[in-house]
PDB file of N, CA and C in Angstrom:
ATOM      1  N   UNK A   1      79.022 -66.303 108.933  1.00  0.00           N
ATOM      2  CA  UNK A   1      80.376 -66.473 109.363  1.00  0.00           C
ATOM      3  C   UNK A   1      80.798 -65.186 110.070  1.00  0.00           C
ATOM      4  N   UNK A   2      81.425 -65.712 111.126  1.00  0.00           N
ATOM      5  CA  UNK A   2      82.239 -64.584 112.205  1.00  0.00           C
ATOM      6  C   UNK A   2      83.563 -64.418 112.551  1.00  0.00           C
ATOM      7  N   UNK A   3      83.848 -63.777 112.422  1.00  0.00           N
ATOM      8  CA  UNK A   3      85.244 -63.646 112.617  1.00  0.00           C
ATOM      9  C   UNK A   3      85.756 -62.234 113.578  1.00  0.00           C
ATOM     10  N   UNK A   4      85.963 -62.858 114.979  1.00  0.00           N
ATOM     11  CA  UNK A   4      86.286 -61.771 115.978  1.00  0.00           C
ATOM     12  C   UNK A   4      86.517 -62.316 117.210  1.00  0.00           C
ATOM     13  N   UNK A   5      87.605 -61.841 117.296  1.00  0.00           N
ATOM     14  CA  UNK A   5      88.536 -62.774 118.311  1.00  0.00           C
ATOM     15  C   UNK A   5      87.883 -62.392 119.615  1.00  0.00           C
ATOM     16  N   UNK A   6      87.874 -63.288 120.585  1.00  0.00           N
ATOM     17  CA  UNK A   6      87.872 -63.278 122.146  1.00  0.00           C
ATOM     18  C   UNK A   6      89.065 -63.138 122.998  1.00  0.00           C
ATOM     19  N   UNK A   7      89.101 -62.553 124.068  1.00  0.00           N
ATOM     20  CA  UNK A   7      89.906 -61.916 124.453  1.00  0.00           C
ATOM     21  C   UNK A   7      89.646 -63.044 126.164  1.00  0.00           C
ATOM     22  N   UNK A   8      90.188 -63.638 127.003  1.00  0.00           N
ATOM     23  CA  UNK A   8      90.319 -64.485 128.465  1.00  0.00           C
ATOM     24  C   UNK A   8      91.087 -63.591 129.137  1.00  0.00           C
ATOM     25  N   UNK A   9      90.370 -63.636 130.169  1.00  0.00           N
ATOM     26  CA  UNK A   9      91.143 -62.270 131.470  1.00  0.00           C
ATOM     27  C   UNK A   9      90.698 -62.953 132.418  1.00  0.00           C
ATOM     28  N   UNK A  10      91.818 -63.477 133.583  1.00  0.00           N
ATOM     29  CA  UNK A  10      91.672 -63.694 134.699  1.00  0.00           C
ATOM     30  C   UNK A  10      92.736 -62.953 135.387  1.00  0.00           C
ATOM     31  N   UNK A  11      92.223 -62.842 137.444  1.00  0.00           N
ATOM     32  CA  UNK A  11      93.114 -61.808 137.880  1.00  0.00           C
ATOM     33  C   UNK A  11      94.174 -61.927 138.090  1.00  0.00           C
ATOM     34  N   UNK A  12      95.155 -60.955 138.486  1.00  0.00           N
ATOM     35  CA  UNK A  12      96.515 -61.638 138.554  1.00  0.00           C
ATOM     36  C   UNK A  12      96.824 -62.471 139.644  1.00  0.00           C
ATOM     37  N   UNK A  13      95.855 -62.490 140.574  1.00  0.00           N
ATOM     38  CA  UNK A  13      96.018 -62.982 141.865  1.00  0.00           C
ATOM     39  C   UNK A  13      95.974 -64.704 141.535  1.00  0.00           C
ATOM     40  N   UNK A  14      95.014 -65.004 140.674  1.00  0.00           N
ATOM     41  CA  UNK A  14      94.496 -66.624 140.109  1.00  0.00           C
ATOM     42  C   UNK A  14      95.454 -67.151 139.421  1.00  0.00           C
ATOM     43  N   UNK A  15      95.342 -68.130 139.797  1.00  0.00           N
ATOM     44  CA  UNK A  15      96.655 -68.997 139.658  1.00  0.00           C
ATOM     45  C   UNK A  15      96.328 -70.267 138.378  1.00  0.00           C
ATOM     46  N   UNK A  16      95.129 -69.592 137.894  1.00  0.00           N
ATOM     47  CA  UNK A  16      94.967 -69.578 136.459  1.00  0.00           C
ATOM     48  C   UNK A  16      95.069 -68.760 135.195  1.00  0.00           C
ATOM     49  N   UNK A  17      96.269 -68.881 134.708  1.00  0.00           N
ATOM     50  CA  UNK A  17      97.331 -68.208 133.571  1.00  0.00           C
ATOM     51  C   UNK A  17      97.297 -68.956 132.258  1.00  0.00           C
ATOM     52  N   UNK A  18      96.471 -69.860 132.078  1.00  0.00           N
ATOM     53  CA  UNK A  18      96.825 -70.037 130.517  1.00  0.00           C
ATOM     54  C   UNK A  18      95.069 -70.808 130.085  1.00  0.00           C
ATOM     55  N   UNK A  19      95.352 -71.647 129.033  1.00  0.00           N
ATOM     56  CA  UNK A  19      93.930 -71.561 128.918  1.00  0.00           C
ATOM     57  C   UNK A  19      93.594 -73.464 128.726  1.00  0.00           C
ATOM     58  N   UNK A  20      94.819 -74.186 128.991  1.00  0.00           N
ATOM     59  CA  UNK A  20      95.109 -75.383 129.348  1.00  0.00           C
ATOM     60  C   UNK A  20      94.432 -75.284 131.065  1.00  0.00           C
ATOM     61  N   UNK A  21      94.942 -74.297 131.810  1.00  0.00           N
ATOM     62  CA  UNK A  21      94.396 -74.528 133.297  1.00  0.00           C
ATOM     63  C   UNK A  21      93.279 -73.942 133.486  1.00  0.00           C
ATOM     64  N   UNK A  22      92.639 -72.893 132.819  1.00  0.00           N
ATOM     65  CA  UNK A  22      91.245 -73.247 132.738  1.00  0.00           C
ATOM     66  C   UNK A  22      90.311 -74.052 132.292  1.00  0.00           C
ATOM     67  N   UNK A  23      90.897 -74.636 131.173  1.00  0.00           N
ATOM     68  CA  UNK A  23      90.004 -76.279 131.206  1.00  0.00           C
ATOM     69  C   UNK A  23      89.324 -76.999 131.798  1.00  0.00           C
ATOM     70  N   UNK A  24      91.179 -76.991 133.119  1.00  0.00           N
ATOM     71  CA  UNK A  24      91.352 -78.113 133.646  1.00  0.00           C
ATOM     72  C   UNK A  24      90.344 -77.464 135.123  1.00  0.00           C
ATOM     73  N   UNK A  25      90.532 -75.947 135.315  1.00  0.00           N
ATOM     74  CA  UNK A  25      89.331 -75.889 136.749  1.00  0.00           C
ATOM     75  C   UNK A  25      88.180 -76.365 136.306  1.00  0.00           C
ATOM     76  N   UNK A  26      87.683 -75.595 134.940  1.00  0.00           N
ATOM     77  CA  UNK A  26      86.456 -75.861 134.328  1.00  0.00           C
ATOM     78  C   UNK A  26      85.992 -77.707 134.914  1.00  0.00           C
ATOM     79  N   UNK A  27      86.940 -78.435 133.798  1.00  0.00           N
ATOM     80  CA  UNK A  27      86.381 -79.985 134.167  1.00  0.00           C
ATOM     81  C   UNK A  27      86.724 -80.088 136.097  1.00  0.00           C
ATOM     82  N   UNK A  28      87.533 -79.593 136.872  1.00  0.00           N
ATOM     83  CA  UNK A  28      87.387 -80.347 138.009  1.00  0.00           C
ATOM     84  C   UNK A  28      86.506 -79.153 139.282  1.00  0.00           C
ATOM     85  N   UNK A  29      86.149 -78.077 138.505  1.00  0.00           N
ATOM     86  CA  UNK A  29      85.338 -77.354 139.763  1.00  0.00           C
ATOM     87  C   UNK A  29      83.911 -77.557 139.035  1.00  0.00           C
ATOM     88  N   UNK A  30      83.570 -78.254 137.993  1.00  0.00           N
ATOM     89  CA  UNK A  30      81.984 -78.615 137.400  1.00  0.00           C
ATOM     90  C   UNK A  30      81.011 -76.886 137.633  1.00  0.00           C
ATOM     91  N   UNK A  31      81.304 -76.028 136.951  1.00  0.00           N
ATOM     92  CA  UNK A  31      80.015 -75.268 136.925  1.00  0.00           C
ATOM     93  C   UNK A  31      80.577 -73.664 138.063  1.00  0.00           C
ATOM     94  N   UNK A  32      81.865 -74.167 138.656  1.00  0.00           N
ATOM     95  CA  UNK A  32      82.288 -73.022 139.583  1.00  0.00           C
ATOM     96  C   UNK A  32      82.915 -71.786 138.690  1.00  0.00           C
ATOM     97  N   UNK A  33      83.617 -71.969 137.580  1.00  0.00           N
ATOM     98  CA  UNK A  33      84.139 -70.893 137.119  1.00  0.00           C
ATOM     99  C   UNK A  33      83.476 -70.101 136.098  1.00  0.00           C
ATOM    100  N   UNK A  34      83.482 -68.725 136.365  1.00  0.00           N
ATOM    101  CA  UNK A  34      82.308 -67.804 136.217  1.00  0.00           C
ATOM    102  C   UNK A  34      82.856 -67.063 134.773  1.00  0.00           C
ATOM    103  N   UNK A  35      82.008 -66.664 134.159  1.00  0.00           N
ATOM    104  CA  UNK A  35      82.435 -66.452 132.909  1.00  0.00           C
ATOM    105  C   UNK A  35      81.490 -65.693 132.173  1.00  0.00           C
ATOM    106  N   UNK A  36      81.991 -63.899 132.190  1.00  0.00           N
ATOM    107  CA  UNK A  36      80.856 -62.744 131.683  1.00  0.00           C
ATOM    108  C   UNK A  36      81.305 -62.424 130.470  1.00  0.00           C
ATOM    109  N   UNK A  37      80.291 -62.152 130.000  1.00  0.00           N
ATOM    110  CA  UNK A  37      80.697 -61.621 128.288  1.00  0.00           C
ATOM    111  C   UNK A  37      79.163 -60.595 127.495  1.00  0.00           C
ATOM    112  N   UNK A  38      79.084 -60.387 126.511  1.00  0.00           N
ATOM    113  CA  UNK A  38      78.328 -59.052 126.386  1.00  0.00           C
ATOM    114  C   UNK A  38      77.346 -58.970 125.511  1.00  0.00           C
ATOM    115  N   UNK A  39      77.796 -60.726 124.641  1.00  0.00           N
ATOM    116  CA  UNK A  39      76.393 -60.314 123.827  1.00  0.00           C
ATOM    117  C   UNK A  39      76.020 -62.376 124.255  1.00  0.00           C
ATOM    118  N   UNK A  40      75.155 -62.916 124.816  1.00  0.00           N
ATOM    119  CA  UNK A  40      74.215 -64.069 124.706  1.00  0.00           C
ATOM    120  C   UNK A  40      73.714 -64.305 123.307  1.00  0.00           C
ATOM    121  N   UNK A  41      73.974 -65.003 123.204  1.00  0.00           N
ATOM    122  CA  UNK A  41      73.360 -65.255 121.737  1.00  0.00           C
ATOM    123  C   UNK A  41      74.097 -64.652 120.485  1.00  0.00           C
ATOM    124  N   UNK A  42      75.687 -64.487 120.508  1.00  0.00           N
ATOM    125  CA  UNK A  42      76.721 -63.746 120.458  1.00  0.00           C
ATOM    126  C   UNK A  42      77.546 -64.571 119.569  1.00  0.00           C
ATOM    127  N   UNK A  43      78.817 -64.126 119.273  1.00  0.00           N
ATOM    128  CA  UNK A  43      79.804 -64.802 118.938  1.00  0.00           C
ATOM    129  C   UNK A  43      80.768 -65.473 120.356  1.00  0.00           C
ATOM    130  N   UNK A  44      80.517 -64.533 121.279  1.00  0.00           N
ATOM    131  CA  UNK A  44      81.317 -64.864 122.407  1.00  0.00           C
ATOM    132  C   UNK A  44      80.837 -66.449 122.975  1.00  0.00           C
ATOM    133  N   UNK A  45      79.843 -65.808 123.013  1.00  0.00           N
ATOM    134  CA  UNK A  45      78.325 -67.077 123.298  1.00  0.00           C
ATOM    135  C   UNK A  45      78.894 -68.733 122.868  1.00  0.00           C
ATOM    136  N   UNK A  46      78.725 -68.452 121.515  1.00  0.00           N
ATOM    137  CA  UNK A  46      78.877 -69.610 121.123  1.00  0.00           C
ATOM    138  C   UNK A  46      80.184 -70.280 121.584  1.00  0.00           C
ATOM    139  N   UNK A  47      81.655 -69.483 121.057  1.00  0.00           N
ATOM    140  CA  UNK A  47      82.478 -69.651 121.587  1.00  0.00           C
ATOM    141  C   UNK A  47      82.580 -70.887 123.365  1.00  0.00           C
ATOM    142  N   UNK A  48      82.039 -70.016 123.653  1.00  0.00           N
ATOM    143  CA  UNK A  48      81.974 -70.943 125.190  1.00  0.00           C
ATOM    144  C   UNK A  48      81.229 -71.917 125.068  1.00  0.00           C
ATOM    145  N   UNK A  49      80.215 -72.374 124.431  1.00  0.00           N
ATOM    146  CA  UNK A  49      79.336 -73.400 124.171  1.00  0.00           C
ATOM    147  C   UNK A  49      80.546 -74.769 123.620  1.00  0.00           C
ATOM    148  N   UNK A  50      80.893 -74.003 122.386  1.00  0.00           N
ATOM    149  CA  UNK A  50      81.687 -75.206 121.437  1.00  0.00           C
ATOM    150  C   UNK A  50      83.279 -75.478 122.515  1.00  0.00           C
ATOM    151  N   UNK A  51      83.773 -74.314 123.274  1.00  0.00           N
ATOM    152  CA  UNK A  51      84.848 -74.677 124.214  1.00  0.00           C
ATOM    153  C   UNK A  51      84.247 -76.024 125.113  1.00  0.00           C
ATOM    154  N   UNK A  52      82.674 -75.992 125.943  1.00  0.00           N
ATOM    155  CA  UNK A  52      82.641 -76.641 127.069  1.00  0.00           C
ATOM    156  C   UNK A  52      81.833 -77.955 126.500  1.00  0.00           C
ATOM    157  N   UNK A  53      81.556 -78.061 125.065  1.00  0.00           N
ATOM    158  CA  UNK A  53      81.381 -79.481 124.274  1.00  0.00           C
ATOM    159  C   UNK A  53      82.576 -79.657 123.751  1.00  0.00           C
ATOM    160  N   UNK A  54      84.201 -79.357 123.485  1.00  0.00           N
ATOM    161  CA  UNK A  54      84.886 -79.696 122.863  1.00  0.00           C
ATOM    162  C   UNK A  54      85.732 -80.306 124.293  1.00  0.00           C
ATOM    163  N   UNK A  55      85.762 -79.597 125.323  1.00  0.00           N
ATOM    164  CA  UNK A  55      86.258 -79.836 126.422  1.00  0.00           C
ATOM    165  C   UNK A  55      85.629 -80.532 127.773  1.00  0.00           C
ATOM    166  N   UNK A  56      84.526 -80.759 127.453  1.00  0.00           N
ATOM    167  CA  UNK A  56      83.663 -81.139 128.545  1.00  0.00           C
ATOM    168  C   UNK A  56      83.943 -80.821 130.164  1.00  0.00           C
ATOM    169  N   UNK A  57      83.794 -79.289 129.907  1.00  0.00           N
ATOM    170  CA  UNK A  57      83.893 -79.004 131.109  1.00  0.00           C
ATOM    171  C   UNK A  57      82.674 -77.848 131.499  1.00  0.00           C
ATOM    172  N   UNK A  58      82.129 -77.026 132.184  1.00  0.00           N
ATOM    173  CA  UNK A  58      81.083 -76.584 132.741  1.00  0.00           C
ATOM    174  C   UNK A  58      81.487 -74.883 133.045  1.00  0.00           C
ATOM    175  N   UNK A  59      80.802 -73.791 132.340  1.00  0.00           N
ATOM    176  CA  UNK A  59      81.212 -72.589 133.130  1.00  0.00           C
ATOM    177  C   UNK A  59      79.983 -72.296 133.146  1.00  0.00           C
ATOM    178  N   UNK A  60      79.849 -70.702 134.096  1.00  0.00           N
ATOM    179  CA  UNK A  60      78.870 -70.278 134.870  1.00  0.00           C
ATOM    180  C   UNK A  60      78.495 -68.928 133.966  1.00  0.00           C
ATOM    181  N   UNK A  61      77.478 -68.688 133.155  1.00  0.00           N
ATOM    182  CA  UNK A  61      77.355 -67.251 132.791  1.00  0.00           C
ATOM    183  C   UNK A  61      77.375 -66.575 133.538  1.00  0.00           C
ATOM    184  N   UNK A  62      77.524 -64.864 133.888  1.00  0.00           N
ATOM    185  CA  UNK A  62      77.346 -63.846 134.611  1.00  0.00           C
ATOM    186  C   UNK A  62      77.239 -62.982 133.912  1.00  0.00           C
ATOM    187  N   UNK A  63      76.011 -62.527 133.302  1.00  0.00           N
ATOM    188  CA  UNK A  63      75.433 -61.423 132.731  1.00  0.00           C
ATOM    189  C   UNK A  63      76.093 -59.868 133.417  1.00  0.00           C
ATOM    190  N   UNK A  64      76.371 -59.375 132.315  1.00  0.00           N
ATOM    191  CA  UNK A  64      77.108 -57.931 132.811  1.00  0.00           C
ATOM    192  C   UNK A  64      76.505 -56.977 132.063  1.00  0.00           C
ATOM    193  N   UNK A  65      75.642 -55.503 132.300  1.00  0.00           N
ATOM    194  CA  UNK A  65      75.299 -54.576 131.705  1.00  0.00           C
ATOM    195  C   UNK A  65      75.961 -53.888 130.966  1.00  0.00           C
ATOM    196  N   UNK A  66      75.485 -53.509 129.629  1.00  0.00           N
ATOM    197  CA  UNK A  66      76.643 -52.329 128.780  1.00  0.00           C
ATOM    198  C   UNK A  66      75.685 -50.900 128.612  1.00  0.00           C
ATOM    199  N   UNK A  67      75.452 -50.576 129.598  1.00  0.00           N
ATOM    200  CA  UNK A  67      74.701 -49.176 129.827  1.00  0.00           C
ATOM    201  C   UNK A  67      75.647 -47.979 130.461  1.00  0.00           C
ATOM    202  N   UNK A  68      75.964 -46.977 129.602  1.00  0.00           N
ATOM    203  CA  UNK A  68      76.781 -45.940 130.451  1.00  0.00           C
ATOM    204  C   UNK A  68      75.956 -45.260 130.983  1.00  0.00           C
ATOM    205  N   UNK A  69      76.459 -45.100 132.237  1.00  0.00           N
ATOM    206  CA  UNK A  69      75.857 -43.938 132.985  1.00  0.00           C
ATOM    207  C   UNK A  69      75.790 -42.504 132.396  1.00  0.00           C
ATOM    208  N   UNK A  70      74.784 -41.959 132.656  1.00  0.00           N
ATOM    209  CA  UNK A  70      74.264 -40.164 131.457  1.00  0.00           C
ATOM    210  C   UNK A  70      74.382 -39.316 132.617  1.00  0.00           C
TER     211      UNK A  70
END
């Protein structure tokens, strides 16, 4: 068991603001809206799994590095 909240950030420019209208791109752009997070195989992970079977809608991973520069 996990317990650790996720945090949704889109830009201010997107005219997606809540998490009802990302759903709704999710189900009508099929696979267009992109969606990075830090651990695969994660809590985040799953999260998006059980969102796009509870919602049947489609997002796009985008793997992002957590390496600081030395």
């Amino acid at each position: 068991m996990v317990d650790d909240p996720n945090v949704i950030v889109t830009p201010k420019s997107s005219d997606i603001d809540s998490m009802d209208k990302l759903v709704a791109a999710a189900q009508e752009r099929d696979g267009a809206i992109t969606v990075s997070m830090s651990s695969l195989g994660g809590d985040d992970h799953f999260f998006l799994i059980r969102l796009s079977e509870e919602t049947d809608a489609e997002y796009t991973i985008v793997p992002f590095g957590l390496r600081a520069s030395t």
